[in-house]
Protein backbone atom coordinates (compact mmCIF):
# COMPACT_ATOMS: atom_id res chain seq x y z
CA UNK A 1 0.00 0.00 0.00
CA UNK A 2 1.18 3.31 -0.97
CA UNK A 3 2.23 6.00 1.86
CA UNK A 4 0.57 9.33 1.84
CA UNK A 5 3.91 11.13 0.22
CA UNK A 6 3.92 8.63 -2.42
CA UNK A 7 0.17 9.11 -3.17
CA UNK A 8 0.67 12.70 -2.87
CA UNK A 9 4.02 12.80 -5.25
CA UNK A 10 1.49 10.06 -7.85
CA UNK A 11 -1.18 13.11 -8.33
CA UNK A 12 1.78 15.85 -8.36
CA UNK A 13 3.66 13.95 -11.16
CA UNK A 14 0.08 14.12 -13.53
CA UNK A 15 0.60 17.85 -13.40
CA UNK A 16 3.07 20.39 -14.55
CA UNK A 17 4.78 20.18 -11.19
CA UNK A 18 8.03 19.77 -12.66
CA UNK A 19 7.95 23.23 -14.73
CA UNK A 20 6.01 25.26 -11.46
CA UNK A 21 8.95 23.87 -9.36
CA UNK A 22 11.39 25.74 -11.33
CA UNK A 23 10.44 28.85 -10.13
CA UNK A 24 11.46 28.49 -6.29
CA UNK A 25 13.12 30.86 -4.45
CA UNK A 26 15.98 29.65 -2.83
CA UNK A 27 18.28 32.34 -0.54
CA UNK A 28 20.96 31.98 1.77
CA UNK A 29 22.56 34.21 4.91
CA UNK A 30 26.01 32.99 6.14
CA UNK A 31 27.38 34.48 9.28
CA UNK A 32 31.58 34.86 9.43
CA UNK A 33 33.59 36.28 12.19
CA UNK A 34 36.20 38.51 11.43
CA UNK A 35 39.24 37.42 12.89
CA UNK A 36 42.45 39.17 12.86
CA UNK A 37 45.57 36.47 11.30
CA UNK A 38 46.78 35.37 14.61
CA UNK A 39 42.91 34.07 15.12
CA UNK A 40 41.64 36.63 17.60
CA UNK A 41 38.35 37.89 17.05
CA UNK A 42 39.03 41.28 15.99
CA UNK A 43 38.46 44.71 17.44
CA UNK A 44 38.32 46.69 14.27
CA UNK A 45 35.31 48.09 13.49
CA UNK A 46 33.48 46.83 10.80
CA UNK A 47 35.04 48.41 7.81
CA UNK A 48 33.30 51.28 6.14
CA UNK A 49 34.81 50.15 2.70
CA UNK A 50 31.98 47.41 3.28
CA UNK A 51 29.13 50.44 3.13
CA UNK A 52 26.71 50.44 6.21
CA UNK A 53 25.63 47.39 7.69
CA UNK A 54 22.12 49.19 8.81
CA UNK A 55 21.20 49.32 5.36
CA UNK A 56 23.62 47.46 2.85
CA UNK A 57 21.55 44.63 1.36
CA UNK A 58 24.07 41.94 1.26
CA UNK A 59 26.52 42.64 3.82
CA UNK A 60 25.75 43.36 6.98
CA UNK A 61 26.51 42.27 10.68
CA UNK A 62 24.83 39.80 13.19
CA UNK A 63 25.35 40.28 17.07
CA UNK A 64 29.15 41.22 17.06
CA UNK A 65 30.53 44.38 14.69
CA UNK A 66 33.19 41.28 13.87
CA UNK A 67 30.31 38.54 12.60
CA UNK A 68 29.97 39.29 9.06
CA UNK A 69 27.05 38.16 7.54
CA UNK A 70 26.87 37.88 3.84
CA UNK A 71 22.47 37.84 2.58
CA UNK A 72 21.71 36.74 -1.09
CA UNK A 73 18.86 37.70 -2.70
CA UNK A 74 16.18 34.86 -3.90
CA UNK A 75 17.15 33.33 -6.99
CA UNK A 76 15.44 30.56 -8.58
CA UNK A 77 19.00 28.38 -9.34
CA UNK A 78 21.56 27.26 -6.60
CA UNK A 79 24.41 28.17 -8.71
CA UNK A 80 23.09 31.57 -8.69
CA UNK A 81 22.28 31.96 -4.98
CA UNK A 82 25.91 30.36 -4.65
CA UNK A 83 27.84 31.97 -7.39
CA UNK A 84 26.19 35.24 -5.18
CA UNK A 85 27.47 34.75 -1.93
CA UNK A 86 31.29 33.64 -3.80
CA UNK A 87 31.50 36.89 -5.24
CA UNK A 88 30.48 38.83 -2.00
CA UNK A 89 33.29 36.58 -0.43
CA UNK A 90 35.38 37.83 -3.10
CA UNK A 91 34.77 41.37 -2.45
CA UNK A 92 35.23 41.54 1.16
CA UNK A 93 38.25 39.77 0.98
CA UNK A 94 39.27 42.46 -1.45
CA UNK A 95 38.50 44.99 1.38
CA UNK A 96 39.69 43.29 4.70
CA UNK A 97 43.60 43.86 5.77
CA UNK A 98 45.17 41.37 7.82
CA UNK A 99 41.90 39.41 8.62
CA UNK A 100 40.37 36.45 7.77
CA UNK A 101 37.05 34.95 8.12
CA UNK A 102 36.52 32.19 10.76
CA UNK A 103 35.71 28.87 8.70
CA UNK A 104 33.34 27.20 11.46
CA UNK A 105 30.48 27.82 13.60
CA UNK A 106 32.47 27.93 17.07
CA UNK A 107 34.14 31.09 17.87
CA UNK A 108 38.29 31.23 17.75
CA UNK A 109 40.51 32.20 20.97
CA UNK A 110 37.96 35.25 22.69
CA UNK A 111 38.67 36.77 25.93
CA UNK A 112 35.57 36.72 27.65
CA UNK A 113 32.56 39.01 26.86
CA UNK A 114 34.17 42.20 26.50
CA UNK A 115 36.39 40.67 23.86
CA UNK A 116 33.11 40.68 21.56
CA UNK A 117 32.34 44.07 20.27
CA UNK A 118 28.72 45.02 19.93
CA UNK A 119 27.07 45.65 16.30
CA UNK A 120 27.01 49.68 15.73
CA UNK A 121 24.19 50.98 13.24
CA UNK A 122 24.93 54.79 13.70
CA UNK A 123 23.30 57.31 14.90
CA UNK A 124 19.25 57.15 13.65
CA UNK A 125 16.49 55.49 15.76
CA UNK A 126 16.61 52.04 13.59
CA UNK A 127 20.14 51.86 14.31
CA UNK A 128 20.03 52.47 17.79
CA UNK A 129 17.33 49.89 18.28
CA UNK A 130 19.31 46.99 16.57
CA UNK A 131 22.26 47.84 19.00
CA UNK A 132 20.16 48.57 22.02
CA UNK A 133 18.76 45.09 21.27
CA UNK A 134 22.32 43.46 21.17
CA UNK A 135 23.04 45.03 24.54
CA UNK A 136 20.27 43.34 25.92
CA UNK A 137 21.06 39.78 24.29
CA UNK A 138 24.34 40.51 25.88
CA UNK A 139 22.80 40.69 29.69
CA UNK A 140 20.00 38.06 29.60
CA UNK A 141 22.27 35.46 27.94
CA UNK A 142 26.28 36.61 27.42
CA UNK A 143 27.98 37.71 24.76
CA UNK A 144 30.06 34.66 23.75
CA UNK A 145 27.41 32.70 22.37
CA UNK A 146 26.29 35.28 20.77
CA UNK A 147 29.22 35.08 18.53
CA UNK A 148 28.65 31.56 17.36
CA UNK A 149 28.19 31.66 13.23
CA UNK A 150 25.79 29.71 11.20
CA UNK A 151 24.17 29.52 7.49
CA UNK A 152 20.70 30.06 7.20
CA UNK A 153 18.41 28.02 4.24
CA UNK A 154 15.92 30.39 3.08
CA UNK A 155 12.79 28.65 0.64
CA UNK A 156 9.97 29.40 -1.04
CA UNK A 157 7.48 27.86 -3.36
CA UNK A 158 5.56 30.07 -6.20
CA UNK A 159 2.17 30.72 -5.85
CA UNK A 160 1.55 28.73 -8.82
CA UNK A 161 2.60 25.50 -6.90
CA UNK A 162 0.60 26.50 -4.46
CA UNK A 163 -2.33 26.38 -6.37
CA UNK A 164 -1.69 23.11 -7.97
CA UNK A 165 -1.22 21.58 -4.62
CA UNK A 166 -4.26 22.78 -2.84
CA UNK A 167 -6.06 22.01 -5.92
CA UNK A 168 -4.55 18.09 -5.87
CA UNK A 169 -5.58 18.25 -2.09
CA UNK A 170 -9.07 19.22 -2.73
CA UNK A 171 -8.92 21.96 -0.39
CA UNK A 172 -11.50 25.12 -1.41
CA UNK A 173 -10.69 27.68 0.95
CA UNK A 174 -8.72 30.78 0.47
CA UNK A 175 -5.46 29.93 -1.19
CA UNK A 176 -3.11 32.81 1.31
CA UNK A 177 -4.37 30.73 4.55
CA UNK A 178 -3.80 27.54 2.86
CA UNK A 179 -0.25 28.75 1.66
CA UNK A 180 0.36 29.67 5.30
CA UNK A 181 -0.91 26.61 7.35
CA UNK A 182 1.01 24.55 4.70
CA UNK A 183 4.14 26.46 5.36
CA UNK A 184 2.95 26.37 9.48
CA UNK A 185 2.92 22.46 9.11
CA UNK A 186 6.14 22.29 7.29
CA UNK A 187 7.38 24.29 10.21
CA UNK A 188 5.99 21.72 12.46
CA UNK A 189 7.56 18.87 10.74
CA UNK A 190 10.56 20.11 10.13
CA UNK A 191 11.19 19.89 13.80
CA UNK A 192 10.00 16.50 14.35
CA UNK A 193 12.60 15.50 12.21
CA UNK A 194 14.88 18.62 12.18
CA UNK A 195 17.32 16.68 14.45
CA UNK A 196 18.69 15.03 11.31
CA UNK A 197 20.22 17.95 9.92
CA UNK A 198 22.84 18.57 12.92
CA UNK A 199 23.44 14.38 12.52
CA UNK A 200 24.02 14.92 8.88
CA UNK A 201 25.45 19.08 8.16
CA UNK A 202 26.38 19.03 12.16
CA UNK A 203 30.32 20.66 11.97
CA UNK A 204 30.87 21.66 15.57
CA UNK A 205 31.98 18.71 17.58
CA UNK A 206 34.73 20.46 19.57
CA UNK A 207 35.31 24.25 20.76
CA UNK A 208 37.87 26.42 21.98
CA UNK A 209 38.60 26.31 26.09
CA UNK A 210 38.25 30.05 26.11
CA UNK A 211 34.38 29.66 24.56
CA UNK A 212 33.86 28.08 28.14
CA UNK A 213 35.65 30.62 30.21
CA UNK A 214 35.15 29.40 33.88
CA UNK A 215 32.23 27.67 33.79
CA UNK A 216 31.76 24.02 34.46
CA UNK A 217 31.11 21.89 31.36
CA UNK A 218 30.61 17.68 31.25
CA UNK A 219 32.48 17.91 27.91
CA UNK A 220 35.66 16.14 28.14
CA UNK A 221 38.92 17.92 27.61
CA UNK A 222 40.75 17.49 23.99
CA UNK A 223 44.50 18.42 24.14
CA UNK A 224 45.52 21.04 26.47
CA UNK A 225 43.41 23.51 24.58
CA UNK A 226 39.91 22.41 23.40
CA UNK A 227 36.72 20.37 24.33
CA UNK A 228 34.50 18.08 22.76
CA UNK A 229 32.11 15.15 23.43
CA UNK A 230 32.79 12.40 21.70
CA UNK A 231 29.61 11.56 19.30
CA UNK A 232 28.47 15.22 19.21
CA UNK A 233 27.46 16.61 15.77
CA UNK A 234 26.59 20.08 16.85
CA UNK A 235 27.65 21.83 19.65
CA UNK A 236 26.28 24.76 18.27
CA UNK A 237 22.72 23.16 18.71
CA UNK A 238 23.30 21.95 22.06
CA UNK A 239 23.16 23.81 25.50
CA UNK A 240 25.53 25.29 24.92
CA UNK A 241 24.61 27.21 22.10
CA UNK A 242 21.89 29.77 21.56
CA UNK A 243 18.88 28.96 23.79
CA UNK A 244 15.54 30.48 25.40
CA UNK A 245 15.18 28.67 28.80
CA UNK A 246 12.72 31.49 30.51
CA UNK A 247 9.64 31.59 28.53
CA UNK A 248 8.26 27.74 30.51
CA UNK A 249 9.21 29.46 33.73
CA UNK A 250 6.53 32.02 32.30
CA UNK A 251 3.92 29.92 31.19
CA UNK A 252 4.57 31.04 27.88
CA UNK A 253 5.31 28.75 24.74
CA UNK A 254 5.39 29.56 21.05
CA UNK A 255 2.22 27.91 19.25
CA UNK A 256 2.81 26.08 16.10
CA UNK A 257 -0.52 24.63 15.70
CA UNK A 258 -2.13 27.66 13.43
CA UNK A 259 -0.28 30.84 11.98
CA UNK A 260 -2.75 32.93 14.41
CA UNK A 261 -1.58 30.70 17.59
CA UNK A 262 2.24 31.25 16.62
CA UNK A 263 1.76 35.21 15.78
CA UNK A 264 -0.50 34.92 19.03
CA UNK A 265 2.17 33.00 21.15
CA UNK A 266 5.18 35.93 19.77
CA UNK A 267 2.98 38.67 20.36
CA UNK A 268 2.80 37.70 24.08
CA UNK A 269 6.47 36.39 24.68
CA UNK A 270 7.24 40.22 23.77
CA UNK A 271 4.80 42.00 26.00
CA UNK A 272 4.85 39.75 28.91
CA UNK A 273 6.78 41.86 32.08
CA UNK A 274 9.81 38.52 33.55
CA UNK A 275 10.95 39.57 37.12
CA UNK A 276 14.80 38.56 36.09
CA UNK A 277 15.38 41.27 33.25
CA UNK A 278 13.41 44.03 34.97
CA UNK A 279 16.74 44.15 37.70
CA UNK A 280 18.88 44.44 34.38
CA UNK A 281 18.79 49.01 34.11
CA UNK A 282 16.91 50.01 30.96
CA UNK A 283 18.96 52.94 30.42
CA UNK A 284 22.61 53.49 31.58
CA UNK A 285 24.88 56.37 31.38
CA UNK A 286 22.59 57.36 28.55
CA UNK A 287 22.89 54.18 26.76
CA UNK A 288 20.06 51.32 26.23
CA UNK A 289 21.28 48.37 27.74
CA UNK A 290 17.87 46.73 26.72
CA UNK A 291 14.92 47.52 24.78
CA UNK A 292 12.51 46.42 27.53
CA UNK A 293 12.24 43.96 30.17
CA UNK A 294 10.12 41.44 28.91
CA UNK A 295 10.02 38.00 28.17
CA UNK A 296 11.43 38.29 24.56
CA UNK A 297 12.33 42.16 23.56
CA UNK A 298 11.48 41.32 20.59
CA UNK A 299 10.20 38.31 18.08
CA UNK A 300 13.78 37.50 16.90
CA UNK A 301 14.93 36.92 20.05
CA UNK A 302 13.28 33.43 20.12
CA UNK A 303 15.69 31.13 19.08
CA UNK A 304 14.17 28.12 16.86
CA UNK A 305 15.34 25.77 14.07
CA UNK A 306 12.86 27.05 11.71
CA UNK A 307 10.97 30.36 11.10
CA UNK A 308 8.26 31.09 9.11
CA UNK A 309 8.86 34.57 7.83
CA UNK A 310 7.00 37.31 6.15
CA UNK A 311 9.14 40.38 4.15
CA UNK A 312 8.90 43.87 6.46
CA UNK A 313 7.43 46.77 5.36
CA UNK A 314 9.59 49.25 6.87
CA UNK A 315 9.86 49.25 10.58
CA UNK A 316 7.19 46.38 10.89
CA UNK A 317 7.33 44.33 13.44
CA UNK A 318 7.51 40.48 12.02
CA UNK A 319 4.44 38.86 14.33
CA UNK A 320 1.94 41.75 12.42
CA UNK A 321 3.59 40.97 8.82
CA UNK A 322 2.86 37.34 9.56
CA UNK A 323 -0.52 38.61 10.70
CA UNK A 324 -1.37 40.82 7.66
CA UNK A 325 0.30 38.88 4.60
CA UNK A 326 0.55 35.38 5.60
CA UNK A 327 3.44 33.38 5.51
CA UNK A 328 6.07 34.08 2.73
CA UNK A 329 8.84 32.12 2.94
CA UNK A 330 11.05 29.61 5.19
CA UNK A 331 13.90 29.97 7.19
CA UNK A 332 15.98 26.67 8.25
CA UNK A 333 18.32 28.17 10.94
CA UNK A 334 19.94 24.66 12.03
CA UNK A 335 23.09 24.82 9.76
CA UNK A 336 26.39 24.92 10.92
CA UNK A 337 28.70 26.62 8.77
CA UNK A 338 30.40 23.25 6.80
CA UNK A 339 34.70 24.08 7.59
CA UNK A 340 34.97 22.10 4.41
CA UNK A 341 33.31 24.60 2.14
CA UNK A 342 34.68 28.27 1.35
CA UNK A 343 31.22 29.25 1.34
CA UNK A 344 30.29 27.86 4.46
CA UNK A 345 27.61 25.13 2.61
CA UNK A 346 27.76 23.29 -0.50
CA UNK A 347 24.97 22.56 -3.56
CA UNK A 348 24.71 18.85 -2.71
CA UNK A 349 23.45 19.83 0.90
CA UNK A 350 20.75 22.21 -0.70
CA UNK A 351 19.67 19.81 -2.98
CA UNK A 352 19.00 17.61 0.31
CA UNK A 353 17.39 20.43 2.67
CA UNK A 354 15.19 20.94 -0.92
CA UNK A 355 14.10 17.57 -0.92
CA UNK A 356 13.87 17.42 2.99
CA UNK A 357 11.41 20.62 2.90
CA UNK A 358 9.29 18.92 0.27
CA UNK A 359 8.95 15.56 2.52
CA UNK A 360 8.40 18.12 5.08
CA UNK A 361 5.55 19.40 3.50
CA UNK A 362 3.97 16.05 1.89
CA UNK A 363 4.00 13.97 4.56
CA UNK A 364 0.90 14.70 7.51
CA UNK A 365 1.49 16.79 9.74
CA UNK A 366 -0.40 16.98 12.57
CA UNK A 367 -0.73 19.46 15.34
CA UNK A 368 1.40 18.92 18.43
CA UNK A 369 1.17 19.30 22.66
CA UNK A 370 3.24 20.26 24.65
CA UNK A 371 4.65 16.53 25.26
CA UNK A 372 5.70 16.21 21.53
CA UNK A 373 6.79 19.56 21.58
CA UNK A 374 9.14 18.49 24.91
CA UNK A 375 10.33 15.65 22.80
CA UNK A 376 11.32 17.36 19.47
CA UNK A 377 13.72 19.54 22.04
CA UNK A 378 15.09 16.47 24.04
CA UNK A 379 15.99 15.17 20.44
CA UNK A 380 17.32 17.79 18.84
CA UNK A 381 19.85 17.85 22.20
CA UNK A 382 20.36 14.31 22.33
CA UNK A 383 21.96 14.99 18.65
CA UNK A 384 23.73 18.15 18.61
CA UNK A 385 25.50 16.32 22.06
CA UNK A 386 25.57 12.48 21.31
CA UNK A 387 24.09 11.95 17.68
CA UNK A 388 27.02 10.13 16.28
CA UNK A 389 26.65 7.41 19.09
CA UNK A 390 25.29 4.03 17.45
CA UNK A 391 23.08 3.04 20.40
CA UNK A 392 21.44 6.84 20.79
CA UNK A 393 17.25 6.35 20.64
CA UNK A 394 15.04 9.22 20.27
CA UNK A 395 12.05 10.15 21.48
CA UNK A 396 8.43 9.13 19.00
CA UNK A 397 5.38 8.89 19.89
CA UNK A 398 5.97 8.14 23.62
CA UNK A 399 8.34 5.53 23.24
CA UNK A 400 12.03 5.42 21.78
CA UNK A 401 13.76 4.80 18.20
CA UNK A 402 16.96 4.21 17.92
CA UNK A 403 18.32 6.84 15.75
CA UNK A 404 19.52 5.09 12.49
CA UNK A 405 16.24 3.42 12.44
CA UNK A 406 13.90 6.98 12.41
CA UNK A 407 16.31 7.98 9.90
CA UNK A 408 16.21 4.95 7.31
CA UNK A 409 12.76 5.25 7.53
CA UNK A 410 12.79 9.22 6.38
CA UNK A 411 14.82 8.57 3.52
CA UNK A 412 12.56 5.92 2.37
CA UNK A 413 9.39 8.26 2.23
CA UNK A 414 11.53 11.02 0.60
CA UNK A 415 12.90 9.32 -2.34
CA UNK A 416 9.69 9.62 -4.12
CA UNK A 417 10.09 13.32 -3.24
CA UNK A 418 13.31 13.05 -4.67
CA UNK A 419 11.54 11.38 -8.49
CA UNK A 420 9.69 14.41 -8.75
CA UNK A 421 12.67 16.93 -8.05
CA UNK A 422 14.72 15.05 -10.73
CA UNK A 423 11.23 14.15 -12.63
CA UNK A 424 12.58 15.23 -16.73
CA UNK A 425 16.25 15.68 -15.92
CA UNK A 426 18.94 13.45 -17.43
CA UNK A 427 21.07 13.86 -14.40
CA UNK A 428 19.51 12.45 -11.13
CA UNK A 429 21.10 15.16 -8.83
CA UNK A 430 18.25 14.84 -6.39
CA UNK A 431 17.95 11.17 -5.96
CA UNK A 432 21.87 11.76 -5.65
CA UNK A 433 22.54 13.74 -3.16
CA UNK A 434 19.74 11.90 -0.54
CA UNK A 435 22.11 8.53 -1.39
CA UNK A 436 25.11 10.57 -0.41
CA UNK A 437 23.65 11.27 3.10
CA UNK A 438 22.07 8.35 3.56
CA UNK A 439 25.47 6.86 3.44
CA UNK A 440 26.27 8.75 7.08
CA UNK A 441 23.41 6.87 8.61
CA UNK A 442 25.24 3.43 7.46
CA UNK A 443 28.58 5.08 8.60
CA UNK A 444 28.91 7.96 10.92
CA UNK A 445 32.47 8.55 11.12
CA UNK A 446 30.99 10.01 6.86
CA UNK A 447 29.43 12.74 8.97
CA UNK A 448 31.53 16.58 8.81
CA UNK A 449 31.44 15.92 12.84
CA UNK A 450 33.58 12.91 13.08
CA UNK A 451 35.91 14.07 10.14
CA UNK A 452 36.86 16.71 12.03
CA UNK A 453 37.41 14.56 15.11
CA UNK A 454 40.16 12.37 13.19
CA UNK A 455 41.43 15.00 11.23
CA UNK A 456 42.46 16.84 14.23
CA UNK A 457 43.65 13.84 15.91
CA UNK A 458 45.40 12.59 12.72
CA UNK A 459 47.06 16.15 12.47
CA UNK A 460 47.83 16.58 16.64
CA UNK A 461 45.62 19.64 16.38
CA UNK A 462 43.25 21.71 18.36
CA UNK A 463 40.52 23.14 17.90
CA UNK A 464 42.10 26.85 17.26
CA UNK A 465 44.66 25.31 14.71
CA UNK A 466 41.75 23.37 12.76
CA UNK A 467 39.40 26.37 12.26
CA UNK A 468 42.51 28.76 11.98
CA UNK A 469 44.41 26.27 9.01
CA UNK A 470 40.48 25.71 7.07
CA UNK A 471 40.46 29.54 7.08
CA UNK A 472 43.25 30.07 5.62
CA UNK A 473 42.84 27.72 2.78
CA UNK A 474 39.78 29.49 2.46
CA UNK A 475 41.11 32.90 2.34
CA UNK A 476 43.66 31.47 -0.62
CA UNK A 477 41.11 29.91 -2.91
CA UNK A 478 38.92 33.47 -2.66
CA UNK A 479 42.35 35.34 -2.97
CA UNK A 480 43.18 32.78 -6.37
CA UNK A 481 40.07 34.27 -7.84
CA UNK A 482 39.85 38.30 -7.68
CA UNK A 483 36.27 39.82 -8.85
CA UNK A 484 36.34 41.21 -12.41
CA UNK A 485 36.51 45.14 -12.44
CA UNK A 486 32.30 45.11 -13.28
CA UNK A 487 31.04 43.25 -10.43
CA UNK A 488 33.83 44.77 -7.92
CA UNK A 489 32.47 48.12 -9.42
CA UNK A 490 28.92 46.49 -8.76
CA UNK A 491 29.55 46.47 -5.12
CA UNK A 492 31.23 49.55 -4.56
CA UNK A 493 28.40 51.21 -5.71
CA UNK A 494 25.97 49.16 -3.43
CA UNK A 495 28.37 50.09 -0.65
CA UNK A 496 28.41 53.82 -0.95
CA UNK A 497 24.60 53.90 -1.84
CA UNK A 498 24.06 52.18 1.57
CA UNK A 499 25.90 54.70 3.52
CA UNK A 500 23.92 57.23 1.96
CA UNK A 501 20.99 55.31 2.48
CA UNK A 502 22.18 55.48 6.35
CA UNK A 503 22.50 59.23 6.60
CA UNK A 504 19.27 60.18 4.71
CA UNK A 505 17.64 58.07 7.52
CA UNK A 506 19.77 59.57 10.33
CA UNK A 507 18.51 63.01 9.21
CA UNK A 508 14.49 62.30 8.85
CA UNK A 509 14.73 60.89 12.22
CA UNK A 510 12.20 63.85 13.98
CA UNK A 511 11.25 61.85 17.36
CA UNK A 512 13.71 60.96 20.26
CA UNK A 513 14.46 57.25 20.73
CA UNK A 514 12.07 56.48 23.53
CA UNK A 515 9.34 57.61 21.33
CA UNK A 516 10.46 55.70 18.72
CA UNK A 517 10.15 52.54 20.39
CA UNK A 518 6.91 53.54 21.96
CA UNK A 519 5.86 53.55 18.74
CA UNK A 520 7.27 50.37 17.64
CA UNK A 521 5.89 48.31 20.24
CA UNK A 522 2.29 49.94 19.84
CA UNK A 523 1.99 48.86 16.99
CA UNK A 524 -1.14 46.15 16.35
């Protein structure tokens, strides 16, 4: 008997699926640190050549004025979205002297917290905001981790396939809400099974001592200099990395069951008054050390594996663009950046988070408690800590699976996923690339995780030398290939429109700062 994905891929293949498919948006962001060459995070500001990271389209800055990150726009080709993001590599390392940019996820050799320089966005009320808010990431949860780089998969479908699927489904309601509960339940299944991306793309087995400080840690010592667990995949995904721990003290969790429960959920998370921040001082020798002391200051300050996003109007806030327009695209936030790749990710793994979204979205998906929803996080630990380990079982349906088992079974119900992608084609690229991962399952030590592990045991290496020797190769093979004189002029002119850009905003600015974010947050 046929499984619901196959029945659904069956009806998709009678239809023009194929050609609709083509027109996908597919975008990545890819955060770097800048490091200075003896692998310190570096103390330079971020450098003007670059234009203005407030309002430069494609290169901007994350939490730290030293974590680059590089935004393509949406093309409908990965070689485009990639052959992008190459030549913005290019340019900044046209522009950067006597840095580099950190190949891995795990930051190099910092010196605590106030080795991490906060993002600056000048002088106007936007700007202020985005550094006000890094301020008061810095107090609720440190800097350091903070400074931990990843890539972001960013995916849409046209409207057009839209319409073919909800007619194939039979549904007869408004296409907008069905396009945004269908993206809401690929949200929801892409963190049931989200915990195979860190087994499969997971590149951050081991980190510097200094990430760690003087805290405590059950990881076990590698060298003199690093620490690691042995089966870890992601340490970047663990607890460790970037994590919201306050909101169940609260009685507040983020709804994925409808697009209305999840704007619902946000909206509350940012207005809800938590005791703990209220003793951190709003204002401080003049300077915002937090935007407000609630529960989240704002939407992006919930961490999660997966987004559903809508494109801002201005200074919108993202729960009431979700709200008005519906869900636009997707955001997969669980990459590590791959130390193997100059770019951070390579086309055979978006050919497989492709194929993985469209499983994601063809197989049922059904609305979850907050039992499943306690499970999806114990797994997505129990991998980014131990996911390498043969004998590791997850957590299904109330009982336990060991992991290779769960994941034979996924790539089972998304080959036929992967017929239709290649449905046409002479070369079977899809059906390809889900054989190359599937050979990790068979054969961790396959997995970017465990060849760093013997790489760096092969080579008597810690962590620092790794990351610092995979950075430079990196900074070679982009120094090999200079931009041609169009597309370097290309970006020069992006970068000094941006700064423009900056100052026309800086001088409309007509209300002080506290009104500003009055405003903001009244918004509804």
């Amino acid at each position: 008997m046929k499984s619901v994905i196959e029945q659904r891929v069956a009806q998709l293949l009678d239809s023009d699926i194929r050609m609709v498919l083509q027109h996908r948006q597919v975008g990545l962001e890819k955060e770097s640190l800048r490091v200075a060459v003896d692998g310190g995070i570096a103390q330079t500001p971020h450098p003007p050549v670059l234009g203005s990271a407030l309002t430069h389209p494609s290169i901007t800055t994350d939490y730290s004025e030293a974590l680059l990150e590089f935004v393509t726009p949406p093309f409908q080709h990965f070689c485009d979205t990639l052959g992008f993001l190459d030549d913005t590599h290019r340019y900044v390392y046209g522009q950067l002297d006597n840095e580099i940019l950190w190949a891995s996820s795990m930051p190099c050799v910092v010196d605590g917290d106030a080795d991490i320089p906060i993002a600056q966005y000048g002088s106007s009320n936007a700007g202020l905001m985005k550094t006000a808010y890094r301020r008061g990431l810095g107090h609720r949860y440190g800097r350091m981790m903070q400074a931990i780089a990843g890539v972001h998969f960013n995916y849409s479908y046209p409207e057009a396939f839209w319409e073919l699927l909800q007619s194939v489904v039979g549904d007869q309601g408004d296409l907008q809400t069905y396009i945004s509960e269908s993206y809401i339940g690929m949200v929801r299944n892409l963190q049931r099974f989200g915990w195979l991306v860190p087994y499969l793309f997971g590149a951050s087995p081991v980190i510097c001592a200094s990430f760690l400080g003087a805290c405590p840690t059950s990881l076990q010592k590698w060298r003199e200099f690093s620490y690691y667990a042995p089966y870890a995949t992601s340490l970047r995904m663990g607890d460790i990395g970037y994590q919201n721990d306050k909101e169940g003290e609260a009685g507040i969790r983020v709804n994925y069951n409808s697009l209305q429960g999840y704007v619902d959920s946000l909206q509350a998370a940012i207005s809800t008054p938590y005791p703990e921040y209220a003793k951190i001082e709003l204002v401080r020798d003049g300077e915002w050390q937090q935007l407000n002391s609630n529960l989240l200051q704002i939407e992006n300050e919930y961490y999660s594996s997966v987004r559903p996003k809508q494109i801002l109007q201005g200074e919108e806030k993202p729960s009431l663009a979700l709200a008005r327009r519906g869900v636009a695209y997707l955001e997969l936030r669980s990459l590590d950046v791959n130390a193997y790749e100059p770019l951070g990710i390579s086309e055979e793994q978006m050919r497989f988070l492709e194929s993985f979204l469209l499983f994601s979205l063809l197989v049922p998906s059904a609305p979850y408690d907050d039992f499943e929803l306690d499970a999806i996080k114990y797994n997505i630990n129990a991998v980014a800590e131990r996911g390498r380990d043969p004998q590791l079982k997850l957590r299904r349906n109330g009982g336990e699976v060991l992991l290779r088992d769960w994941a034979h079974e996924i790539f089972e119900q998304m080959s036929a996923g992967c017929d239709l992608l290649d449905q046409d084609s002479s070369v079977h690229c899809y059906c390809d690339a889900l054989q190359q991962q599937r050979a990790k399952i068979t054969d961790p030590d396959r997995t970017p995780s465990a060849r760093m592990l013997a790489e760096m045991d092969q080579n008597g290496e810690e962590y620092y030398h790794f990351a610092l020797r995979m950075s430079r190769q990196h900074q070679q093979w982009f120094a090999e290939r200079p931009l041609d004189d169009a597309k370097r002029r290309r970006f020069e002119t992006l970068a000094r429109e941006s700064i423009e850009k900056q100052r026309a905003i800086e001088a409309a600015d007509k209300v002080s700062f506290e009104a500003f974010l009055q405003d903001y947050f009244a918004q509804s």
